[in-house]
C-alpha atoms as a PDB file:
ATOM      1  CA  UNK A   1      21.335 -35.385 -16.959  1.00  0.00           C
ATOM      2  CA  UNK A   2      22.772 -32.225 -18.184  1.00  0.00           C
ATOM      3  CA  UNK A   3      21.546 -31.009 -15.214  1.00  0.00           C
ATOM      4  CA  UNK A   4      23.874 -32.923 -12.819  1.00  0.00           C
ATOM      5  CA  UNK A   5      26.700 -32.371 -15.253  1.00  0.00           C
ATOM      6  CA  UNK A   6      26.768 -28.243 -15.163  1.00  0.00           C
ATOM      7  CA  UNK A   7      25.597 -28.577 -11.191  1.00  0.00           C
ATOM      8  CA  UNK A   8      29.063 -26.630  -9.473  1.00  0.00           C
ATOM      9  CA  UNK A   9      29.097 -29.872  -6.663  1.00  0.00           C
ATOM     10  CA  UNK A  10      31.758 -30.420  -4.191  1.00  0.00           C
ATOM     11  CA  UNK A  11      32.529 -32.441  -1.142  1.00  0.00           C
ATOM     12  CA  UNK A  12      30.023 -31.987   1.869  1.00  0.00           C
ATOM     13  CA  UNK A  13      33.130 -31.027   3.939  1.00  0.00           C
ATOM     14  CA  UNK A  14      33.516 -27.871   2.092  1.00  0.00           C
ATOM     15  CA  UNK A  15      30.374 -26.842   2.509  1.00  0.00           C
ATOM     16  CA  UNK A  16      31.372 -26.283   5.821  1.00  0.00           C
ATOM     17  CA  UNK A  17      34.132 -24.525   5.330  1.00  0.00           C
ATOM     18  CA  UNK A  18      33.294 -22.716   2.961  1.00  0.00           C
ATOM     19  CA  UNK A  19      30.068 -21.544   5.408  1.00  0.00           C
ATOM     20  CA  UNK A  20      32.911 -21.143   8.302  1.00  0.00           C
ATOM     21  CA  UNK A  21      34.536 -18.637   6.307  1.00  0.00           C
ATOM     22  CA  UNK A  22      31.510 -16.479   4.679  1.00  0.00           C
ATOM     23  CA  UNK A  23      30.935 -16.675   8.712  1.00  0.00           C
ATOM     24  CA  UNK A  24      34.293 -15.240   9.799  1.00  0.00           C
ATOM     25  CA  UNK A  25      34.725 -12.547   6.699  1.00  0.00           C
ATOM     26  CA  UNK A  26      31.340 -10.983   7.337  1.00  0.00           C
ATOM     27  CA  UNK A  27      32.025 -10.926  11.496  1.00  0.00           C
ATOM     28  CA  UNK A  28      35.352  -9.619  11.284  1.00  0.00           C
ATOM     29  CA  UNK A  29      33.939  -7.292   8.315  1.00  0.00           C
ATOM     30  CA  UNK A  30      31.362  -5.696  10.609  1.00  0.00           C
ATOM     31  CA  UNK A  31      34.036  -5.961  13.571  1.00  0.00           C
ATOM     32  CA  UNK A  32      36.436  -3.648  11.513  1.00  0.00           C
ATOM     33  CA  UNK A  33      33.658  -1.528  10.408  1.00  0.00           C
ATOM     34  CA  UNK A  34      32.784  -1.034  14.398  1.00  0.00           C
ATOM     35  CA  UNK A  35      36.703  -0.443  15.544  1.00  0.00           C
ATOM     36  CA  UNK A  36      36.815   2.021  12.479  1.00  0.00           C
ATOM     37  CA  UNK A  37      33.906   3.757  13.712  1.00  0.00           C
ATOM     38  CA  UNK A  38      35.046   3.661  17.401  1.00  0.00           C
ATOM     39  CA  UNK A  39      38.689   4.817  16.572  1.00  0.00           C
ATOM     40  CA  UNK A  40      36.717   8.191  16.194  1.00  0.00           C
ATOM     41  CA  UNK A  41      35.376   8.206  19.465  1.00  0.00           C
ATOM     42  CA  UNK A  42      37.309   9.278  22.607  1.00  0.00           C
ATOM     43  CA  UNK A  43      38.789   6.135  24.169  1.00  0.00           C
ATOM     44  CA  UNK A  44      36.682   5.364  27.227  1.00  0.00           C
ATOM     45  CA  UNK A  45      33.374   6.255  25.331  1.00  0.00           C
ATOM     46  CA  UNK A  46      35.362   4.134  22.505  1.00  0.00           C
ATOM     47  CA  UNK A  47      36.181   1.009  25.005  1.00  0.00           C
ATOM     48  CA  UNK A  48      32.400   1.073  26.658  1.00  0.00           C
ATOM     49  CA  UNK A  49      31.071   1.147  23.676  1.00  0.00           C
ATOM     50  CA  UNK A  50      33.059  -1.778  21.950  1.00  0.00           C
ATOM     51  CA  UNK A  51      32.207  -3.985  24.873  1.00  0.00           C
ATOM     52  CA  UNK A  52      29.030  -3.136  24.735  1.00  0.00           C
ATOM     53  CA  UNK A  53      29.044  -4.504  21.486  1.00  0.00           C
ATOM     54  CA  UNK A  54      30.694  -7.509  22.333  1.00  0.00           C
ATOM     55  CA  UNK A  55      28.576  -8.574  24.986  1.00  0.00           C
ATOM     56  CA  UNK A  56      25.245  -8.298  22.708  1.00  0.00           C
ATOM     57  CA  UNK A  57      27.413 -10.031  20.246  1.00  0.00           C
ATOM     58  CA  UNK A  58      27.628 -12.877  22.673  1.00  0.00           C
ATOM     59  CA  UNK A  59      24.536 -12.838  23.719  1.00  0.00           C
ATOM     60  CA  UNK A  60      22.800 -12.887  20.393  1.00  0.00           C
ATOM     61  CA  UNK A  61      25.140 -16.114  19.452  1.00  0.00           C
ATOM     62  CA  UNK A  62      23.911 -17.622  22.330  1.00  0.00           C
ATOM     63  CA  UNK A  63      20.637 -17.353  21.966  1.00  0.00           C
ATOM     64  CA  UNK A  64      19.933 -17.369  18.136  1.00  0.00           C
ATOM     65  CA  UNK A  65      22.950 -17.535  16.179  1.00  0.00           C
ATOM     66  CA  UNK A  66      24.382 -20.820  17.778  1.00  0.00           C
ATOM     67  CA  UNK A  67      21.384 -22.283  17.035  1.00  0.00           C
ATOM     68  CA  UNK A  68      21.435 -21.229  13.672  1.00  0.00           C
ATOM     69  CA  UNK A  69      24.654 -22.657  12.657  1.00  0.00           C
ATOM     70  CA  UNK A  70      23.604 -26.023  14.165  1.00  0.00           C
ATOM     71  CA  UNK A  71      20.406 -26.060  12.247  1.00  0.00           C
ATOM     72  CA  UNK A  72      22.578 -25.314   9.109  1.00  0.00           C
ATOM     73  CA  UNK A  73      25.262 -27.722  10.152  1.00  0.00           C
ATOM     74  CA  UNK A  74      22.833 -30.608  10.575  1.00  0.00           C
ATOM     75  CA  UNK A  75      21.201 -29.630   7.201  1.00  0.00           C
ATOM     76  CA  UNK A  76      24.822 -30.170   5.554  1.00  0.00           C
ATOM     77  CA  UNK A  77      25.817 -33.088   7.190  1.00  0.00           C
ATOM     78  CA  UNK A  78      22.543 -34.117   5.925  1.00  0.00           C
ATOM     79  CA  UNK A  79      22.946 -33.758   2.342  1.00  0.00           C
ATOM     80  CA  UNK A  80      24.219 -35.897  -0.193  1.00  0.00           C
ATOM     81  CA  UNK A  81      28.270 -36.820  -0.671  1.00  0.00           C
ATOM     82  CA  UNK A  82      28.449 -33.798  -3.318  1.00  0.00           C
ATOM     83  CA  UNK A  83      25.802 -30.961  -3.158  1.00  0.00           C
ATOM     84  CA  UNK A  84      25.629 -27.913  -4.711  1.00  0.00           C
ATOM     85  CA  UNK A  85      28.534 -25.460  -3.510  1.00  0.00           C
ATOM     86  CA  UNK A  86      26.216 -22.832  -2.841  1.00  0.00           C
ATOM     87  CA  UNK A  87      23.852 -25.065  -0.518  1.00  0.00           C
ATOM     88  CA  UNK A  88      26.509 -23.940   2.335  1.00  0.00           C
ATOM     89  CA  UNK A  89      23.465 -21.837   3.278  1.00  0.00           C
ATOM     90  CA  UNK A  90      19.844 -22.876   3.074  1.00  0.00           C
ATOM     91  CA  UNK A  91      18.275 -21.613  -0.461  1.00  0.00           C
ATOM     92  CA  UNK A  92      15.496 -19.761   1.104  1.00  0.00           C
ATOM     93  CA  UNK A  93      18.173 -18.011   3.527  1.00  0.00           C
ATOM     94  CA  UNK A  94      19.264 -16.112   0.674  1.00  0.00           C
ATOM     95  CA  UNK A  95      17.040 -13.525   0.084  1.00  0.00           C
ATOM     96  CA  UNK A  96      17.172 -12.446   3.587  1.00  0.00           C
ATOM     97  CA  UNK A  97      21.156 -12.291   3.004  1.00  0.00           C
ATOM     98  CA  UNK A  98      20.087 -10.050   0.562  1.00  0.00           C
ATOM     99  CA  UNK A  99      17.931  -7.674   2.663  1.00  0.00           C
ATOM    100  CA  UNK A 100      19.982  -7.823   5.552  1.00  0.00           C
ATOM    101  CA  UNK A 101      23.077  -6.563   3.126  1.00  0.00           C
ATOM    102  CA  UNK A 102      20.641  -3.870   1.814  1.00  0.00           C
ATOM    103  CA  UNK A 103      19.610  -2.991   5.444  1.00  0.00           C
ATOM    104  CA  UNK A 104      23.403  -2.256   6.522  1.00  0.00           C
ATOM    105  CA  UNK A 105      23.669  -0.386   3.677  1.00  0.00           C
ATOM    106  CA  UNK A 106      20.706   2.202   4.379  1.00  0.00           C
ATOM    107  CA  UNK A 107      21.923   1.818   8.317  1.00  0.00           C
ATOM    108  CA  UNK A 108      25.535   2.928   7.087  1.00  0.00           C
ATOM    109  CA  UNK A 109      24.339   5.947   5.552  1.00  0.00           C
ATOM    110  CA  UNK A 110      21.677   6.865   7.456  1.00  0.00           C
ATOM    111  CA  UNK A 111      21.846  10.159   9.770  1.00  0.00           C
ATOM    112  CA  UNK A 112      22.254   7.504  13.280  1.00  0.00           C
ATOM    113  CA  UNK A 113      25.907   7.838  14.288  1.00  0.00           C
ATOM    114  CA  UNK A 114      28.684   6.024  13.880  1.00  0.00           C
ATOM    115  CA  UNK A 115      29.160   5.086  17.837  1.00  0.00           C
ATOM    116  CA  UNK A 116      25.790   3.772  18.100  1.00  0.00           C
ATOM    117  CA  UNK A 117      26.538   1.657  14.508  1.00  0.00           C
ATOM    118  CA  UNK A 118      29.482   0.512  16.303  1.00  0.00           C
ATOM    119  CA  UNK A 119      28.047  -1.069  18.657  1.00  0.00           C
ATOM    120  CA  UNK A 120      25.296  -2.822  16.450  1.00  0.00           C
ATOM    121  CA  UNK A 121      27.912  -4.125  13.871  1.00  0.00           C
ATOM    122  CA  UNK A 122      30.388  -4.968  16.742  1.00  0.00           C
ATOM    123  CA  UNK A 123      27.321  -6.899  17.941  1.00  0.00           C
ATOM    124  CA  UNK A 124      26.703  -8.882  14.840  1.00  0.00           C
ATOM    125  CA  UNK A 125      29.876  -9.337  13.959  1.00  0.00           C
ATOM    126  CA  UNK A 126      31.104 -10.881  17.303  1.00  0.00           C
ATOM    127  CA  UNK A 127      27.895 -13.420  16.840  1.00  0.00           C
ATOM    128  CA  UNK A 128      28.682 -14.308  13.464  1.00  0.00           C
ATOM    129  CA  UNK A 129      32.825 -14.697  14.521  1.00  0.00           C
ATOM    130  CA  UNK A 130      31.392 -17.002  16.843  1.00  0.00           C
ATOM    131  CA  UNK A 131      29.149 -18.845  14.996  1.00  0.00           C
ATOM    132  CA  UNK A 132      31.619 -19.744  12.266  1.00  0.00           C
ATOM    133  CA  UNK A 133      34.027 -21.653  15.524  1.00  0.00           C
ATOM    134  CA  UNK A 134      30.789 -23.993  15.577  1.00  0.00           C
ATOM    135  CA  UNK A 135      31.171 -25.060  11.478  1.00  0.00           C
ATOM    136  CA  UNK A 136      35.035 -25.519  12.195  1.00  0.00           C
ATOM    137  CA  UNK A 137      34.773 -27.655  15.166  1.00  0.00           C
ATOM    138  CA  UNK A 138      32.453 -29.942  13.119  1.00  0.00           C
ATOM    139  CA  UNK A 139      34.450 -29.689  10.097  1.00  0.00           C
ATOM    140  CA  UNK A 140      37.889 -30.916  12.532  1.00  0.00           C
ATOM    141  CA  UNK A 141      35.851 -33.293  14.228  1.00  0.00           C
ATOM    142  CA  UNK A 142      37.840 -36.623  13.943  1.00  0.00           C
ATOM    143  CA  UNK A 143      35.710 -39.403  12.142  1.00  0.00           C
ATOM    144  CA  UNK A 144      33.427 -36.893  10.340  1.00  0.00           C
END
C-alpha cells in the first residue's frame, strides 16, 4: 500500500491537459526554432519555406499525429479516476521521447542548414500545435 500512497495521482482530466500543453510547448518550441531559423533567410525564400513547413505540418497531423492523440486520448479516458500524472503519455512512448529529443539535438548541430531545419521543425511543430487542439476539445467537452 505504500505504493499507492507515494504514487504522484491526479484527476484523469489533467492528464489531458497536462498532455495538451507538453503538446503545444514542444509545437510552438520547434515553430520558434523554424521562424528563428527563417528570420535569416531572405523573405520570399523565408515565406516558401515556412509554408512549406506548414503544409507537411498539416499533413503529417492528418495522417499520423491526429491519430495519435486519439489513441492516447482514448487510453486516458480509459484509465482509472486518478492515474499516475505522468501516464499523460503511454509508458512505452517514452523512450522514443527520448530519442526523438536526442535526434533534434544531433539534427540541430549537424552541418544540414538551418532553412532546410526550418522547414522540418516548422513541420513537426505545426502537427504537434495541432494535435494538442484534439486533447482540449475533449478536455472542454461538456459532460466529460
Amino acid at each position: 500500500m505504500l505504493r499507492h500512497r507515494l504514487k504522484p495521482a491526479v484527476p484523469r482530466r489533467w492528464l489531458l491537459m497536462l498532455a495538451g500543453l507538453v503538446w503545444t510547448a514542444v509545437g510552438l518550441g520547434l515553430g520558434r526554432m523554424a521562424l528563428v531559423w527563417l528570420a535569416a533567410e531572405e523573405m520570399s525564400l523565408s515565406l516558401l519555406l515556412g509554408l512549406t513547413g506548414l503544409g507537411l505540418g498539416l499533413v503529417i497531423h492528418r495522417f499520423k499525429f491526429s491519430r495519435l492523440a486519439r489513441k492516447n486520448i482514448e487510453r486516458i479516458c480509459r484509465s482509472g479516476e486518478h492515474p499516475c500524472v505522468f501516464a499523460f503519455q503511454a509508458w512505452s512512448t517514452y523512450p522514443l521521447v527520448g530519442l526523438m529529443i536526442a535526434f533534434g539535438i544531433f539534427l540541430r548541430h549537424s552541418s544540414i542548414p538551418h532553412s532546410v531545419l526550418a522547414v522540418i521543425y516548422a513541420a513537426i511543430g505545426t502537427a504537434l500545435f495541432a494535435g494538442s487542439l484534439q486533447y482540449y476539445r475533449r478536455l472542454w467537452r461538456p459532460g466529460e
